[in-house]
N, C-alpha and C. Protein backbone atom coordinates (compact mmCIF):
# COMPACT_ATOMS: atom_id res chain seq x y z
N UNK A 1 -12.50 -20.59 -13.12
CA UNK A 1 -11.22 -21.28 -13.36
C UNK A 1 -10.70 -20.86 -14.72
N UNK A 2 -9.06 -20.51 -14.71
CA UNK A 2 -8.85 -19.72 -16.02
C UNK A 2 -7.64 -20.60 -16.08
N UNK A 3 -6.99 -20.61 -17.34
CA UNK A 3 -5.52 -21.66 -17.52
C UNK A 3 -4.94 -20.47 -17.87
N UNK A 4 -3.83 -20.78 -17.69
CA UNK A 4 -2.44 -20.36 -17.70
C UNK A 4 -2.35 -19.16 -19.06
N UNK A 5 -2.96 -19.78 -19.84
CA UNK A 5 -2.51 -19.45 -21.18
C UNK A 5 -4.16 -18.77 -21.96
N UNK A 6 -4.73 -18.35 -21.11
CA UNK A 6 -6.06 -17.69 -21.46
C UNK A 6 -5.92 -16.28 -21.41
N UNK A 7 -6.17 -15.45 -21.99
CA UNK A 7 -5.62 -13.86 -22.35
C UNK A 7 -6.64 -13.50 -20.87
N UNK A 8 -6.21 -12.31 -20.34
CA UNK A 8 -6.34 -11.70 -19.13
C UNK A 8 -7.78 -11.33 -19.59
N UNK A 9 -8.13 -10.31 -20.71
CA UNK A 9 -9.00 -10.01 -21.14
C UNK A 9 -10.56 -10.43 -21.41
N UNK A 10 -10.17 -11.95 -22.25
CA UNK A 10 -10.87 -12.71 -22.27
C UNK A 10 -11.62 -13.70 -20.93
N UNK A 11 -10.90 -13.68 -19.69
CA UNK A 11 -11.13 -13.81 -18.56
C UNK A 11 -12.10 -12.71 -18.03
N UNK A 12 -12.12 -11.90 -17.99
CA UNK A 12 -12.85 -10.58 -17.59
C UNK A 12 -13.82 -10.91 -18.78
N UNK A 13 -14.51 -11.12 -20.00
CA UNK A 13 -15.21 -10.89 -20.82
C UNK A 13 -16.39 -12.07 -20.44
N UNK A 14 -15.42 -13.35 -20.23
CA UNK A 14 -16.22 -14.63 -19.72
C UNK A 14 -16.51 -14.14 -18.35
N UNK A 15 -16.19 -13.72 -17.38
CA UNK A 15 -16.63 -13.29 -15.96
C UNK A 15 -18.07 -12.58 -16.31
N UNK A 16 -17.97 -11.27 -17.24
CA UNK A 16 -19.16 -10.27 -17.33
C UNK A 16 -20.43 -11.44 -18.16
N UNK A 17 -19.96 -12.22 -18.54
CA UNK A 17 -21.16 -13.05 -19.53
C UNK A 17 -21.85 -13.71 -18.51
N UNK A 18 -21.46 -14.40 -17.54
CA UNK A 18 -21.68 -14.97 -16.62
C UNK A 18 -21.91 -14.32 -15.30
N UNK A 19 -22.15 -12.67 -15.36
CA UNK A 19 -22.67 -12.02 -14.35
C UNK A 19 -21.77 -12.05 -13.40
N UNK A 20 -20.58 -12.04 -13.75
CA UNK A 20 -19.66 -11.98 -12.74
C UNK A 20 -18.78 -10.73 -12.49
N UNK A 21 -18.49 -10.08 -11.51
CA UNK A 21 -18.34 -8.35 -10.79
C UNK A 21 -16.99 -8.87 -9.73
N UNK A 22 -16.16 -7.65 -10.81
CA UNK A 22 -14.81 -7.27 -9.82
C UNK A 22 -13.61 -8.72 -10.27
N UNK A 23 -14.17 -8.97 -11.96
CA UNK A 23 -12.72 -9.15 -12.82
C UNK A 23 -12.72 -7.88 -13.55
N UNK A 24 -13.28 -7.82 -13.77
CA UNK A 24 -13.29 -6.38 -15.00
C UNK A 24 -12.08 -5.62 -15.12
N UNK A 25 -10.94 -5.39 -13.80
CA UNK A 25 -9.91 -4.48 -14.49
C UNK A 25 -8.88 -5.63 -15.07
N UNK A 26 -9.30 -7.17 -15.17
CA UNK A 26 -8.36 -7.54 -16.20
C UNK A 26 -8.40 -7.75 -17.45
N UNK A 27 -9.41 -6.80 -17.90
CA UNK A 27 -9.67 -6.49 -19.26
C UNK A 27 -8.50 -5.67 -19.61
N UNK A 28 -8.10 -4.33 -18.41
CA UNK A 28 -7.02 -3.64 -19.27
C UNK A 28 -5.52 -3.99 -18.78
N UNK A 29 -5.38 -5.44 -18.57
CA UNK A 29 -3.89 -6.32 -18.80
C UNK A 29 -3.86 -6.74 -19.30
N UNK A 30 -2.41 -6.78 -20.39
CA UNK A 30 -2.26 -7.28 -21.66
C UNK A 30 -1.25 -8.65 -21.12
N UNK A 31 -1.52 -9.55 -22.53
CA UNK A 31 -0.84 -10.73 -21.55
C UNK A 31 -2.08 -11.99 -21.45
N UNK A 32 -1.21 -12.63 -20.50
CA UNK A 32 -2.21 -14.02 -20.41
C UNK A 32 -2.41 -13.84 -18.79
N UNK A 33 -2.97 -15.28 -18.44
CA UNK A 33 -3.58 -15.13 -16.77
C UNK A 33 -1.94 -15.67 -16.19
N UNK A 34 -1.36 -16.63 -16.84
CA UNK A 34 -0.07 -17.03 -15.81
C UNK A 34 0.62 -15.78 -15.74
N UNK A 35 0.70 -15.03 -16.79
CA UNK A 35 1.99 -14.06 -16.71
C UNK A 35 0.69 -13.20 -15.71
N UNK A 36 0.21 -12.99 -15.49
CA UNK A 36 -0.75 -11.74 -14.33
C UNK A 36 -0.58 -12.19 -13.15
N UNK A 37 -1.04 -13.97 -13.26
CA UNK A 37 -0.28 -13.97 -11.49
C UNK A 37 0.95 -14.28 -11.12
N UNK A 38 1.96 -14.61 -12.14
CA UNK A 38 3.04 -14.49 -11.65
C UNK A 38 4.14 -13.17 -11.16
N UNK A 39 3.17 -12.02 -11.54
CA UNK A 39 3.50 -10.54 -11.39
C UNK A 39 2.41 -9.97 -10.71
N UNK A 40 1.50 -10.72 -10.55
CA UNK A 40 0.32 -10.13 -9.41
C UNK A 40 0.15 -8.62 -10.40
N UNK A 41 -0.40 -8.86 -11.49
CA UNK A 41 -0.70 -7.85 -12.53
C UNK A 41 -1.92 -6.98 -11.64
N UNK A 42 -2.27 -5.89 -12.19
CA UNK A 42 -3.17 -5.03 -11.53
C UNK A 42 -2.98 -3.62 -12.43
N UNK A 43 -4.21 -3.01 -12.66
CA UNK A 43 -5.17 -1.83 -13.10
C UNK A 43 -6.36 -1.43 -12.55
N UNK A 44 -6.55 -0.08 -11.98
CA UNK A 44 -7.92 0.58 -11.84
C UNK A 44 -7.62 0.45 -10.31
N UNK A 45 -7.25 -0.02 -9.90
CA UNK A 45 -7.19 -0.07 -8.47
C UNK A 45 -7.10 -1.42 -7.68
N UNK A 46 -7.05 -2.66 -8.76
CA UNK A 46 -7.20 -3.79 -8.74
C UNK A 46 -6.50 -4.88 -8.71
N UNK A 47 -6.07 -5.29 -7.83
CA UNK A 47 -4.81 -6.28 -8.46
C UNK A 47 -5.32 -8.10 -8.31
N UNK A 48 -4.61 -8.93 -9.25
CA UNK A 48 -4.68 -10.23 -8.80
C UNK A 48 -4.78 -10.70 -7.39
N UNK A 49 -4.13 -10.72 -7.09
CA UNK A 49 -4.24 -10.87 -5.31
C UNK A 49 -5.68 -10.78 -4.70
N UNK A 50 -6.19 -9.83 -5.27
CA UNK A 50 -7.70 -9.37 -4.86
C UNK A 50 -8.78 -10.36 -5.08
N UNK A 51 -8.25 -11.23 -6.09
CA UNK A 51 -9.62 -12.01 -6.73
C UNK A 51 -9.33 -13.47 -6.80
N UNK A 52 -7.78 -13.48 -6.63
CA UNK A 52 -7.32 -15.06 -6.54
C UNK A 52 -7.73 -15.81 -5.39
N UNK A 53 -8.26 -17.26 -5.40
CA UNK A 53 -8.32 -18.10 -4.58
C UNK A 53 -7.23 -18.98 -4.62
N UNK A 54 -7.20 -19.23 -5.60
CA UNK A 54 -5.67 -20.56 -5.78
C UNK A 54 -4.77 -20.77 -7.36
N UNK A 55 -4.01 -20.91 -7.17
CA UNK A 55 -2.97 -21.13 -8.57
C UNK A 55 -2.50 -22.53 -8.59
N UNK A 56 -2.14 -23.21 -9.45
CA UNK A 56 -1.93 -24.47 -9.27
C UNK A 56 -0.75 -24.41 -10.00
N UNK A 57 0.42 -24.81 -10.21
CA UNK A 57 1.53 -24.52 -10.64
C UNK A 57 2.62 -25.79 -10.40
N UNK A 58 3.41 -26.45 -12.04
CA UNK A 58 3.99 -27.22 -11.86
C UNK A 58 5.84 -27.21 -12.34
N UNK A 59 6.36 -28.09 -11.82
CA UNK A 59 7.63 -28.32 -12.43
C UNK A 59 8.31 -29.55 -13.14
N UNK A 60 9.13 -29.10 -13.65
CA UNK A 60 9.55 -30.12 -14.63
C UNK A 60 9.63 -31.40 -14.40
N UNK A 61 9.73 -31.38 -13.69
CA UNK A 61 9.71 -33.27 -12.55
C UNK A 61 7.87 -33.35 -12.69
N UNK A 62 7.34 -33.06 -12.72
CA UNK A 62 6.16 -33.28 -13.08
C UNK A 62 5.21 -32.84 -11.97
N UNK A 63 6.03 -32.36 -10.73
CA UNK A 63 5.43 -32.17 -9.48
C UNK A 63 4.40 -30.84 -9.88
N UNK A 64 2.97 -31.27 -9.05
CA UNK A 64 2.24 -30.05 -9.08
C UNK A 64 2.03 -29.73 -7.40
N UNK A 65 1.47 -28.03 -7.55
CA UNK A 65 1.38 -27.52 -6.16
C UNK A 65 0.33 -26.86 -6.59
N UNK A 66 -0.52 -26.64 -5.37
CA UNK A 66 -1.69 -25.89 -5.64
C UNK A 66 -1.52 -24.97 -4.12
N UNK A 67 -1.44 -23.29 -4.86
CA UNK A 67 -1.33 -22.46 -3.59
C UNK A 67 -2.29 -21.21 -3.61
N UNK A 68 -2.34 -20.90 -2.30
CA UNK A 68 -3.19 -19.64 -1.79
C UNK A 68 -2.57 -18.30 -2.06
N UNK A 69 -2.88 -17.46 -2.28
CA UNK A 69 -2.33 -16.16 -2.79
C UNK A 69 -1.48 -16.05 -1.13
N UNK A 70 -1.73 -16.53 0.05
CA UNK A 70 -0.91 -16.00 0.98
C UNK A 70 0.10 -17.00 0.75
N UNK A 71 0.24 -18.27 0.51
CA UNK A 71 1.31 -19.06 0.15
C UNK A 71 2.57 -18.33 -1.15
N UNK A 72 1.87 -17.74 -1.49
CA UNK A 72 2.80 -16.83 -2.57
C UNK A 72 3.18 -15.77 -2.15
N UNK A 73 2.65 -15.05 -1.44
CA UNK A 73 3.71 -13.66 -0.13
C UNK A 73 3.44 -12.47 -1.77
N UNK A 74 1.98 -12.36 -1.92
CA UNK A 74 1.87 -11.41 -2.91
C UNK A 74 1.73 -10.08 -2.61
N UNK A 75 2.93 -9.35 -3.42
CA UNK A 75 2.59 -7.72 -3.39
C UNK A 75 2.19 -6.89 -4.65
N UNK A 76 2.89 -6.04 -4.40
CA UNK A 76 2.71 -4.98 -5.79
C UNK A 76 4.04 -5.37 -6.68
N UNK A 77 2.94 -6.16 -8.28
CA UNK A 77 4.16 -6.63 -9.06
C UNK A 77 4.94 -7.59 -9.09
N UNK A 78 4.22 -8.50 -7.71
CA UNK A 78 5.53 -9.65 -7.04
C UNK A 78 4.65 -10.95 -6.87
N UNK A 79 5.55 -12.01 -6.88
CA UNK A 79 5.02 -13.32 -6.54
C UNK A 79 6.02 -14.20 -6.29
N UNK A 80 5.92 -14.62 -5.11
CA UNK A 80 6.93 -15.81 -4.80
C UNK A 80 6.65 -17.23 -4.98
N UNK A 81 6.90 -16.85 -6.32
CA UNK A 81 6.37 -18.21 -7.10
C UNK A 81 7.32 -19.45 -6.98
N UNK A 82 7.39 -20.37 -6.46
CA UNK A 82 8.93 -21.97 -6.56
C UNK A 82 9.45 -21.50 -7.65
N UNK A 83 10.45 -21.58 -7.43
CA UNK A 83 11.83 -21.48 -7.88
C UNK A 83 11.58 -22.70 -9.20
N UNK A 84 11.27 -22.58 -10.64
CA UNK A 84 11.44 -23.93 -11.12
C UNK A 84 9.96 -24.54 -11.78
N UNK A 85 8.54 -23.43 -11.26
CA UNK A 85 7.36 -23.96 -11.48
C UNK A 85 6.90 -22.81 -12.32
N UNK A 86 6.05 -23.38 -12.90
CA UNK A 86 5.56 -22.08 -14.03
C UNK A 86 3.91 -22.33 -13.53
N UNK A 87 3.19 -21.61 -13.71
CA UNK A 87 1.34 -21.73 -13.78
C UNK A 87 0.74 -22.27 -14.48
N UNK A 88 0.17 -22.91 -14.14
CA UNK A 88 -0.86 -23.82 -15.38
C UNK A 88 -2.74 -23.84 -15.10
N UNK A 89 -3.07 -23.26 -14.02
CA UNK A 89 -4.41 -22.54 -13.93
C UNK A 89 -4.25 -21.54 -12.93
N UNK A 90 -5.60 -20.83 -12.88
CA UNK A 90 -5.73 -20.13 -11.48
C UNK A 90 -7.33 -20.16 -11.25
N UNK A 91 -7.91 -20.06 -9.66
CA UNK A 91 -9.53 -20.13 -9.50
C UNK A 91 -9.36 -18.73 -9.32
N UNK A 92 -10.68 -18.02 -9.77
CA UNK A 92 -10.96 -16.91 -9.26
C UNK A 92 -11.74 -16.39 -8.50
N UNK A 93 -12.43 -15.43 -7.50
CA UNK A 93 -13.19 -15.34 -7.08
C UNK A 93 -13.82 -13.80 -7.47
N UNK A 94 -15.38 -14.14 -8.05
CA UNK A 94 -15.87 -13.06 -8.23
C UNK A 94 -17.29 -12.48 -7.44
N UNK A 95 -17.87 -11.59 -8.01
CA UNK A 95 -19.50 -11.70 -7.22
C UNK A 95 -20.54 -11.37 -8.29
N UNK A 96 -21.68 -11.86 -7.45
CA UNK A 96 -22.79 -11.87 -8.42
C UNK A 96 -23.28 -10.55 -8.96
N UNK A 97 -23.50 -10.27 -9.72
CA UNK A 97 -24.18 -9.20 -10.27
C UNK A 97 -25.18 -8.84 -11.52
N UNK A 98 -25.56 -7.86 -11.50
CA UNK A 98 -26.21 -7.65 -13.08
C UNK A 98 -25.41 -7.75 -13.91
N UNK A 99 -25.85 -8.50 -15.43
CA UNK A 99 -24.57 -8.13 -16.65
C UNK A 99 -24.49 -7.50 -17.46
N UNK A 100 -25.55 -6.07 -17.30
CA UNK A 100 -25.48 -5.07 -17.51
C UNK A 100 -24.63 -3.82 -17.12
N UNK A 101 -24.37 -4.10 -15.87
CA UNK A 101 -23.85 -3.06 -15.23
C UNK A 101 -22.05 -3.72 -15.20
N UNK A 102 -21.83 -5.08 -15.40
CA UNK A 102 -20.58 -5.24 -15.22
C UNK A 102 -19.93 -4.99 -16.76
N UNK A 103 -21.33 -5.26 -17.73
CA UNK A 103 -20.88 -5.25 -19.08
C UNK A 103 -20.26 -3.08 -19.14
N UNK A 104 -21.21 -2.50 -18.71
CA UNK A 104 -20.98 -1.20 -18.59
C UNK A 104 -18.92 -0.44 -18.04
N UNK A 105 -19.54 -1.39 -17.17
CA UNK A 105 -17.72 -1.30 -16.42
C UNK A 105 -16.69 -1.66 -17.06
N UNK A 106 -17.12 -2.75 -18.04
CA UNK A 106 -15.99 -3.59 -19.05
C UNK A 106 -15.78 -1.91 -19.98
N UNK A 107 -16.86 -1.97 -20.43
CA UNK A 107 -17.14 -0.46 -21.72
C UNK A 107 -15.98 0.93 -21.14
N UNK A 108 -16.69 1.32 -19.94
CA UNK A 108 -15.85 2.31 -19.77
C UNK A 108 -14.41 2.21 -19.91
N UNK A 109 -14.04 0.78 -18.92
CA UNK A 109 -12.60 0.36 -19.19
C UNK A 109 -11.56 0.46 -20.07
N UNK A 110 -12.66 -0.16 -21.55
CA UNK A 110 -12.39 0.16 -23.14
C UNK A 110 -12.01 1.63 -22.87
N UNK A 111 -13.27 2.48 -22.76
CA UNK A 111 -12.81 3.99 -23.62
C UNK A 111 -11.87 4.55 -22.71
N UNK A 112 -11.38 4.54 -21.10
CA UNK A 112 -10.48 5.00 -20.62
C UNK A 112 -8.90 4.15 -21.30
N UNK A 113 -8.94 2.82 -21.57
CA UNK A 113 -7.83 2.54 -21.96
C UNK A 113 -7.35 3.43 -23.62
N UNK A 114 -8.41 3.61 -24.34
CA UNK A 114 -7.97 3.77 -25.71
C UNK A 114 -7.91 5.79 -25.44
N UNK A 115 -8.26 6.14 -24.33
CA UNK A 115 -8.01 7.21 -24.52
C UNK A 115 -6.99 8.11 -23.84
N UNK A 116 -6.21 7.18 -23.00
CA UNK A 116 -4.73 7.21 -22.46
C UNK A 116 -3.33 6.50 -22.83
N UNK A 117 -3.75 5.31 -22.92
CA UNK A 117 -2.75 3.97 -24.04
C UNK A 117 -2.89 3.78 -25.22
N UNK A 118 -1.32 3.88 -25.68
CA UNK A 118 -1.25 2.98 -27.04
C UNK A 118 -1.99 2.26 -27.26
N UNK A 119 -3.23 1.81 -26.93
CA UNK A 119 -3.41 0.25 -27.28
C UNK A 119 -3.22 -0.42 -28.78
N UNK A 120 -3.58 0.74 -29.69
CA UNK A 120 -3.41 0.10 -31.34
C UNK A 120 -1.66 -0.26 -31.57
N UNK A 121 -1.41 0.17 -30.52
CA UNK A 121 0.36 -0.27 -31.07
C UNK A 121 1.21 -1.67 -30.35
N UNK A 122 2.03 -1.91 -30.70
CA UNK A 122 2.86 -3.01 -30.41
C UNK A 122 3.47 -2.79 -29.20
N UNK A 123 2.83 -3.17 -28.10
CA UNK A 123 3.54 -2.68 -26.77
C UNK A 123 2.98 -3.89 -25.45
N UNK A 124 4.04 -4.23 -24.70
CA UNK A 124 3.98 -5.08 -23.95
C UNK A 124 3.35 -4.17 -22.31
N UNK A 125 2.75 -2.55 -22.46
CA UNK A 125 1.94 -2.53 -21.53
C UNK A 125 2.65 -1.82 -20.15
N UNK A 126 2.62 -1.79 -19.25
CA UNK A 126 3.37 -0.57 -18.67
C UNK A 126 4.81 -0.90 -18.98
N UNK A 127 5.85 -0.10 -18.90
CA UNK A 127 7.23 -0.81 -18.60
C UNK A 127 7.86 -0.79 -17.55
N UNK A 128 7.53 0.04 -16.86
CA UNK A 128 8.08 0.35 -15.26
C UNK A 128 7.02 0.44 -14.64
N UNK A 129 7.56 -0.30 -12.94
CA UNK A 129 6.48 -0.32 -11.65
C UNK A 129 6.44 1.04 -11.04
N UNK A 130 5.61 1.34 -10.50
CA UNK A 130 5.13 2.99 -9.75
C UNK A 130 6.15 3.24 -8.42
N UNK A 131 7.47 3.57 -8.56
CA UNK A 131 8.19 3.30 -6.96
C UNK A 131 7.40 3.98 -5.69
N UNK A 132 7.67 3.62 -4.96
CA UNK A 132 6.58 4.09 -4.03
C UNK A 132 6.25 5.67 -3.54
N UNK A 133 5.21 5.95 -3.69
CA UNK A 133 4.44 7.51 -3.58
C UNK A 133 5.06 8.48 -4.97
N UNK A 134 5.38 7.61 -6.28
CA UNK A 134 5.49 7.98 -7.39
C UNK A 134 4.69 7.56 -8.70
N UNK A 135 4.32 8.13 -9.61
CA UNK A 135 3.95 7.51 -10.86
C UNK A 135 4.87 7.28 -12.12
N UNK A 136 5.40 6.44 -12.25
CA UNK A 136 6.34 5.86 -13.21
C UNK A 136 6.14 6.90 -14.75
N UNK A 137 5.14 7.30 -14.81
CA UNK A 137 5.00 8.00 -15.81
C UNK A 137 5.49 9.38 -15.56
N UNK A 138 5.07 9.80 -14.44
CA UNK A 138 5.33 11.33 -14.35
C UNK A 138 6.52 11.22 -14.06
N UNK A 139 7.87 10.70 -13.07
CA UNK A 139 9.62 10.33 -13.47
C UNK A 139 9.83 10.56 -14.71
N UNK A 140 9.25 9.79 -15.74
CA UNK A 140 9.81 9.78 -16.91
C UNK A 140 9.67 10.56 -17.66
N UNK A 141 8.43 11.79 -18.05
CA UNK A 141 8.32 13.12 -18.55
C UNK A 141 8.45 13.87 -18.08
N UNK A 142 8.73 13.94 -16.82
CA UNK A 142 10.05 14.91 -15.81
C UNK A 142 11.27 14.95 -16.33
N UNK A 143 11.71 13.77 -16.49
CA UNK A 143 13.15 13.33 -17.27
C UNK A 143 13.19 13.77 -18.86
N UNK A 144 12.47 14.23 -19.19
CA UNK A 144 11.97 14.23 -20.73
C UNK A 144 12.43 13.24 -21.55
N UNK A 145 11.76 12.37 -21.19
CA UNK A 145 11.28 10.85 -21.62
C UNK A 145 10.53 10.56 -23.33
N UNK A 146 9.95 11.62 -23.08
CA UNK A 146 8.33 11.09 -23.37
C UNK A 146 8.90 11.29 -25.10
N UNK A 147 8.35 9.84 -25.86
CA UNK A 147 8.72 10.33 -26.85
C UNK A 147 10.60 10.25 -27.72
N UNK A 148 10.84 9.55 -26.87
CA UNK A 148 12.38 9.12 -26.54
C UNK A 148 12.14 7.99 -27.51
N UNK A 149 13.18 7.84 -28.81
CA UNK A 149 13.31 6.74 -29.71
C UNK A 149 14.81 6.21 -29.55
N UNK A 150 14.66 4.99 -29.69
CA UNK A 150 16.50 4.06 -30.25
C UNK A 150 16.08 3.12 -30.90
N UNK A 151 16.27 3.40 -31.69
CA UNK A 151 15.75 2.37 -32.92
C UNK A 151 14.57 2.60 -33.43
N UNK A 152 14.13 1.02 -33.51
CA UNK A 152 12.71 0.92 -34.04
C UNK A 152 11.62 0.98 -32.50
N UNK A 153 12.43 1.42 -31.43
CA UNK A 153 11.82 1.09 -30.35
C UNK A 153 11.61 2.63 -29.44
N UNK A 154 10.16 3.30 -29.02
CA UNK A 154 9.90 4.39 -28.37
C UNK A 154 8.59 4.61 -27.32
N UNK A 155 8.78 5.23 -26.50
CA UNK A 155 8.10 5.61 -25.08
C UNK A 155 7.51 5.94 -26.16
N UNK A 156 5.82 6.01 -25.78
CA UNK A 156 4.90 6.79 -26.52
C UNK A 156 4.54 7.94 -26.04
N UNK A 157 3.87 8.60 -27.28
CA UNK A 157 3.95 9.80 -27.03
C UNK A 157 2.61 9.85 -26.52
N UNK A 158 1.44 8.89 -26.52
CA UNK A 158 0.38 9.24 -25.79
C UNK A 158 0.04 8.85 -23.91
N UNK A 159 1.57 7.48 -23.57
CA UNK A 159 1.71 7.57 -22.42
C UNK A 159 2.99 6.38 -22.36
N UNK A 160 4.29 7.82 -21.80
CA UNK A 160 5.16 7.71 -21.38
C UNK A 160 5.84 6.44 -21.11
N UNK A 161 4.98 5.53 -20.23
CA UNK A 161 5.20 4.52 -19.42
C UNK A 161 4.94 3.22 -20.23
N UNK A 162 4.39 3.59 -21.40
CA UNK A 162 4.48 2.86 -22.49
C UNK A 162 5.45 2.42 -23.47
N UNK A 163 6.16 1.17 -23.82
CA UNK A 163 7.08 1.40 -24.51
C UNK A 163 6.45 0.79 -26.06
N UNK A 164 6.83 1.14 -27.08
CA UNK A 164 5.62 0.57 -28.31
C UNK A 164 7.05 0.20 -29.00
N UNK A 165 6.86 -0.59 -30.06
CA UNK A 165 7.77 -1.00 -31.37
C UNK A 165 6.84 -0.34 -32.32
N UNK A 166 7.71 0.95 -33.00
CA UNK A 166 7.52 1.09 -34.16
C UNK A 166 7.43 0.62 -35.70
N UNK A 167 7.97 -0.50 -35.30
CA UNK A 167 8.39 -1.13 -36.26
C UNK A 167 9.68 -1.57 -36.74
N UNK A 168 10.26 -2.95 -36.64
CA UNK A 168 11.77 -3.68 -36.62
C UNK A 168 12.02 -3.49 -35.47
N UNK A 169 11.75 -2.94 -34.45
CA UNK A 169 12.42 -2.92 -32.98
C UNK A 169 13.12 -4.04 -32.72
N UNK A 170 14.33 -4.48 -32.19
CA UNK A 170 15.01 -5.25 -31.91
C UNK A 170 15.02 -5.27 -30.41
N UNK A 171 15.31 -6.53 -29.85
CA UNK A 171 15.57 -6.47 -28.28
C UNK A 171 16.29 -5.84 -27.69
N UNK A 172 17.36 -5.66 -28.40
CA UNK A 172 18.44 -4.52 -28.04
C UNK A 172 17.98 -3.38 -28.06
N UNK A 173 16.87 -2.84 -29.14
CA UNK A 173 16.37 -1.37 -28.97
C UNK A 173 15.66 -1.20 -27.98
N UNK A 174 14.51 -2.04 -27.52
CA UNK A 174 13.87 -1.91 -26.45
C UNK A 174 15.06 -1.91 -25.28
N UNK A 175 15.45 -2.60 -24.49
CA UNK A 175 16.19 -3.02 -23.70
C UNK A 175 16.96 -1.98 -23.25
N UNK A 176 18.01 -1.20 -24.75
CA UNK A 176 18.84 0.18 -24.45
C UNK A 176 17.71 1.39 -24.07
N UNK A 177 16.82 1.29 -24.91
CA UNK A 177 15.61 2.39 -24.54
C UNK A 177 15.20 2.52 -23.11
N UNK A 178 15.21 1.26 -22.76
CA UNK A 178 14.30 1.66 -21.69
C UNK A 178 15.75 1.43 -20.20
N UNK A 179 16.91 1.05 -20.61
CA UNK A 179 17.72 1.51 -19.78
C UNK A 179 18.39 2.55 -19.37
N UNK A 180 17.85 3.36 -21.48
CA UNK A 180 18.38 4.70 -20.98
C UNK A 180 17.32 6.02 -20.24
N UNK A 181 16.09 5.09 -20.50
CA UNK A 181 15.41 5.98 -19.28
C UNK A 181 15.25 5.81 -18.21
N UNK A 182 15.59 4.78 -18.04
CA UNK A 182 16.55 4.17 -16.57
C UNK A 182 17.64 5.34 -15.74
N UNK A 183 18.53 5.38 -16.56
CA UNK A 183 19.38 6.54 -16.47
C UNK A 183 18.77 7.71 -16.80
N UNK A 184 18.18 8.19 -17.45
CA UNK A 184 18.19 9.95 -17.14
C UNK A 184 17.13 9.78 -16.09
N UNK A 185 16.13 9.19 -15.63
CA UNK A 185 15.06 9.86 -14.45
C UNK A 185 16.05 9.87 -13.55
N UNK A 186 17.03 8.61 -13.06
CA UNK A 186 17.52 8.28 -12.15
C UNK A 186 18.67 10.05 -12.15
N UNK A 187 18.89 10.37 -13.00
CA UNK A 187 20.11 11.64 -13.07
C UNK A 187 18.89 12.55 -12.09
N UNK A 188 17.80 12.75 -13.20
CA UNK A 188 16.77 13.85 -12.76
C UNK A 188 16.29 14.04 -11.21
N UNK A 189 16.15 12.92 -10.75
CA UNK A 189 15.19 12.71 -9.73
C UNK A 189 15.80 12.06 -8.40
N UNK A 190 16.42 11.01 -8.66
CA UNK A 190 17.39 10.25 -7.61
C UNK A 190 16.76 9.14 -7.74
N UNK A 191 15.56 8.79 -7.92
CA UNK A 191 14.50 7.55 -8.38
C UNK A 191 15.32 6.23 -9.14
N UNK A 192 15.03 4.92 -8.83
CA UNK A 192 15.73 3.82 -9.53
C UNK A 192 14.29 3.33 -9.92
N UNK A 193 14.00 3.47 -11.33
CA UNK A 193 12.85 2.63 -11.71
C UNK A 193 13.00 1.34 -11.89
N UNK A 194 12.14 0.36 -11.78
CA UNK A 194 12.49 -1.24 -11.86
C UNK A 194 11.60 -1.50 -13.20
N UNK A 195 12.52 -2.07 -14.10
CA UNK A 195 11.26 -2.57 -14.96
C UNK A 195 10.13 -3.54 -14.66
N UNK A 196 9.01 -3.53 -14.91
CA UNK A 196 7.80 -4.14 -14.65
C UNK A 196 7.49 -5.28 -15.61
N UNK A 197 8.19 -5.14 -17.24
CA UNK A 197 8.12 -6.51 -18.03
C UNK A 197 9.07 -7.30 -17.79
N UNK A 198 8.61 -8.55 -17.59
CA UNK A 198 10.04 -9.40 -17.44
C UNK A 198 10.53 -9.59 -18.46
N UNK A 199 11.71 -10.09 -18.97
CA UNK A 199 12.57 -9.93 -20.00
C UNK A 199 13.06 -11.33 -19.72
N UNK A 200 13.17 -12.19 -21.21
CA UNK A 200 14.15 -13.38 -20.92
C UNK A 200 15.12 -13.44 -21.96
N UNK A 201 16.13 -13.97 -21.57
CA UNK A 201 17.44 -14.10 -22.27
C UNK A 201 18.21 -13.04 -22.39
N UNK A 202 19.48 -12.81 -23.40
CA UNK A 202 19.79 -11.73 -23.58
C UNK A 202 19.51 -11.34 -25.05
N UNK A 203 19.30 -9.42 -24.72
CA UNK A 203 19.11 -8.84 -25.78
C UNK A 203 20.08 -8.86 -27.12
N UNK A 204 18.88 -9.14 -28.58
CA UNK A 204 19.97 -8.87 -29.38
C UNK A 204 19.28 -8.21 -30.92
């Protein structure tokens, strides 16, 4: 059982302590557990959906609901979450194992993330979803993306699909950045990428 507001990571770290196999790729989602299942987050081959038993989720009226990942109609990136309810736990389901070997899986996880992602930088983690039988990354250094600055805000140069703040980035820099790589793949390719971070309010 994880709350809402427990880092994705730290969920996977308490799973491996406790001999628990097949949280481990939510070590490399950045973020908390509500924002993972409300986007049915997923890495390595893995998504929320896979491991969820139930979410419990309330609204401002005070009403709570407790639902099944099929009650939520979960896909890639998606959750049909009530209109009005935000997350406030989720159960998970894992399996037993050695905690050696899950601790091992956590490890590799580490060195494949730090040796493809920003991770030392200020970045909210993919920015665009994979459209289908594409990789969001390869669109965008097709487009010659990669490495693309407006402002204080730029695609990294160690992976594309990354958007990092260099530093002062404003919402507006991110936001134009990543709309204007919105527009050139879409020129390049015919592709409409969807952004994958949700965004609230307007940029400024």
């Amino acid at each position: 059982i994880a709350g809402a507001g427990a880092l994705s990571g730290s969920v996977a770290q308490a799973a491996a302590k406790a001999g628990l196999g097949g949280l481990e790729f939510l070590s490399g989602i950045p973020g908390c557990i509500g924002g993972a299942v409300c986007m049915n987050a997923g890495a390595y081959g893995s998504e929320v959906k896979d491991v969820l038993v139930q979410a419990t989720a309330v609204d401002r009226a005070g009403t709570v609901r407790t639902m099944a990942p099929s009650d939520l109609n979960m896909s890639y990136r998606h959750t049909d979450l009530p209109e009005g309810y935000i997350i406030t736990r989720a159960v998970f389901r894992g399996r037993m194992e050695d905690k050696d070997i899950v601790r091992t899986r956590l490890k590799d996880i580490k060195t494949k993330r730090q040796d493809t992602q920003p991770i030392s930088e200020k970045t909210g983690g993919s920015t665009f979803a994979n459209p289908p039988g594409h990789k969001a990354w390869e669109l965008i250094d097709r487009a010659g993306c990669r490495g693309l600055t407006v402002g204080g805000a730029q695609m990294s140069e160690k992976h594309c699909n990354f958007m990092i703040n260099m530093g002062g980035a404003t919402a507006a820099d991110l936001e134009n950045l990543g709309e204007e790589v919105r527009r050139r793949v879409r020129e390049k390719t015919g592709i409409e990428l969807k952004w994958e971070i949700k965004r609230i309010g307007d940029p400024a």
